[in-house]
Protein backbone atom coordinates (compact mmCIF):
# COMPACT_ATOMS: atom_id res chain seq x y z
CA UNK A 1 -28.35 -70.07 -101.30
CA UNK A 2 -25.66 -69.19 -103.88
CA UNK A 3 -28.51 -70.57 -106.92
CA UNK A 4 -30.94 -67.77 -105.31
CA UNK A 5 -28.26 -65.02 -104.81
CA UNK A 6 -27.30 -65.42 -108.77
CA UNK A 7 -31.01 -65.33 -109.91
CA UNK A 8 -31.63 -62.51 -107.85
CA UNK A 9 -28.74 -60.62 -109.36
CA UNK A 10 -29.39 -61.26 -112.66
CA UNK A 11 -32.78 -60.37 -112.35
CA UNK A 12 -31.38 -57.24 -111.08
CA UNK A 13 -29.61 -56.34 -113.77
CA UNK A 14 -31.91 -57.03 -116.27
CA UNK A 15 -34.67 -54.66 -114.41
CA UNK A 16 -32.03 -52.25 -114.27
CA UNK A 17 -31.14 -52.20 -117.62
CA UNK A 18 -34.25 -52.44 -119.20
CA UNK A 19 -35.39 -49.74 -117.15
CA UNK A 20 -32.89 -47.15 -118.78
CA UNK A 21 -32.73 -48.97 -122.09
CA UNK A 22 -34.40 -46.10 -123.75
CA UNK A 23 -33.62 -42.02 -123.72
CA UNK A 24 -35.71 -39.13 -124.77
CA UNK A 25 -35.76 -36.07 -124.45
CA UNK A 26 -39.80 -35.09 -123.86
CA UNK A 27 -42.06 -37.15 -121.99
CA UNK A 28 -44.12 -37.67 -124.93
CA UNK A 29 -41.09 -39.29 -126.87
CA UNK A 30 -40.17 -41.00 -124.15
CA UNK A 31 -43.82 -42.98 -124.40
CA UNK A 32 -44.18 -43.27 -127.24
CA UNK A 33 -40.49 -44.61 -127.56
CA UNK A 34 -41.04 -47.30 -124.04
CA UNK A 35 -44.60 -48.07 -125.92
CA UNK A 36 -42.88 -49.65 -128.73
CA UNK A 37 -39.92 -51.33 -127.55
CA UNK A 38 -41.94 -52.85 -125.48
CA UNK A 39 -44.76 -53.55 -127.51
CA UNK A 40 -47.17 -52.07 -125.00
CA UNK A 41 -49.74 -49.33 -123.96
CA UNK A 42 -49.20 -46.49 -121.98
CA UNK A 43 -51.57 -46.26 -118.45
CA UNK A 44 -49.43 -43.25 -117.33
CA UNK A 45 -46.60 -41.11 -117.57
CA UNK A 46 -44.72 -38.54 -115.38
CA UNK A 47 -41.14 -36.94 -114.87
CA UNK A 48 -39.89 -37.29 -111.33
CA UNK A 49 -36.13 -35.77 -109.70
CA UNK A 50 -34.20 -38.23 -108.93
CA UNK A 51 -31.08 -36.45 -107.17
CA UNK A 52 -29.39 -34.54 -110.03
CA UNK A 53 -30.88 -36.25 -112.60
CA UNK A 54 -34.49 -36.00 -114.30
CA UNK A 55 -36.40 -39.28 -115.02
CA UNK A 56 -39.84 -39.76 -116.83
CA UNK A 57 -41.87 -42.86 -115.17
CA UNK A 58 -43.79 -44.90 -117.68
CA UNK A 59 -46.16 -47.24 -116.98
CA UNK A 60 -47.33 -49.63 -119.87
CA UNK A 61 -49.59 -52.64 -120.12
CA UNK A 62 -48.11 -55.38 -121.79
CA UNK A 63 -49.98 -57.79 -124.49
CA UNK A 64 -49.99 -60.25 -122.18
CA UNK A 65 -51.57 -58.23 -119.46
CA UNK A 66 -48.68 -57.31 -117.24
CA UNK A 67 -48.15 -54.00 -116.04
CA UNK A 68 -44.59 -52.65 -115.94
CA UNK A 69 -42.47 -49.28 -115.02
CA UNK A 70 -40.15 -48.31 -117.27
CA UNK A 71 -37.44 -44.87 -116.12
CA UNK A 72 -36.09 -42.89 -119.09
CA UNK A 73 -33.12 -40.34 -118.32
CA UNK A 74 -33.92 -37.26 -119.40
CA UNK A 75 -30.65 -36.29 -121.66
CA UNK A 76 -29.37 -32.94 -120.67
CA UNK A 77 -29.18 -29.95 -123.11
């Protein structure tokens, strides 16, 4: 139980900080920008509000075939 708990949490907080790893200012950047770090295509991208704060939503298609969601901030002016 605790061995499952622990894996869960890390797994977590990777996601989570992989997911906000990158920030950019334009969607376009922000693609472009998720694309590489992550050594992947884009399939789509969009900018969503998410309480106060702006976020783009990337998705990308990995080498390997896997589809993932990355969330950029959108830095404030």
């Amino acid at each position: 139980m605790k061995r499952t708990f622990v894996r869960l949490f890390l797994a977590f907080v990777l996601a989570t900080s992989m997911s906000f790893a990158v920030q950019a200012q334009t969607l376009d950047e922000a693609a472009r920008q998720a694309a590489r770090q992550h050594n992947a295509k884009v399939l789509s991208a969009h900018t969503v509000q998410q309480g106060n704060q702006r976020v783009h939503v990337i998705k990308l298609l990995t080498e390997k075939g896997v589809v993932k969601t990355v969330r950029v901030r959108v830095k404030e002016k």
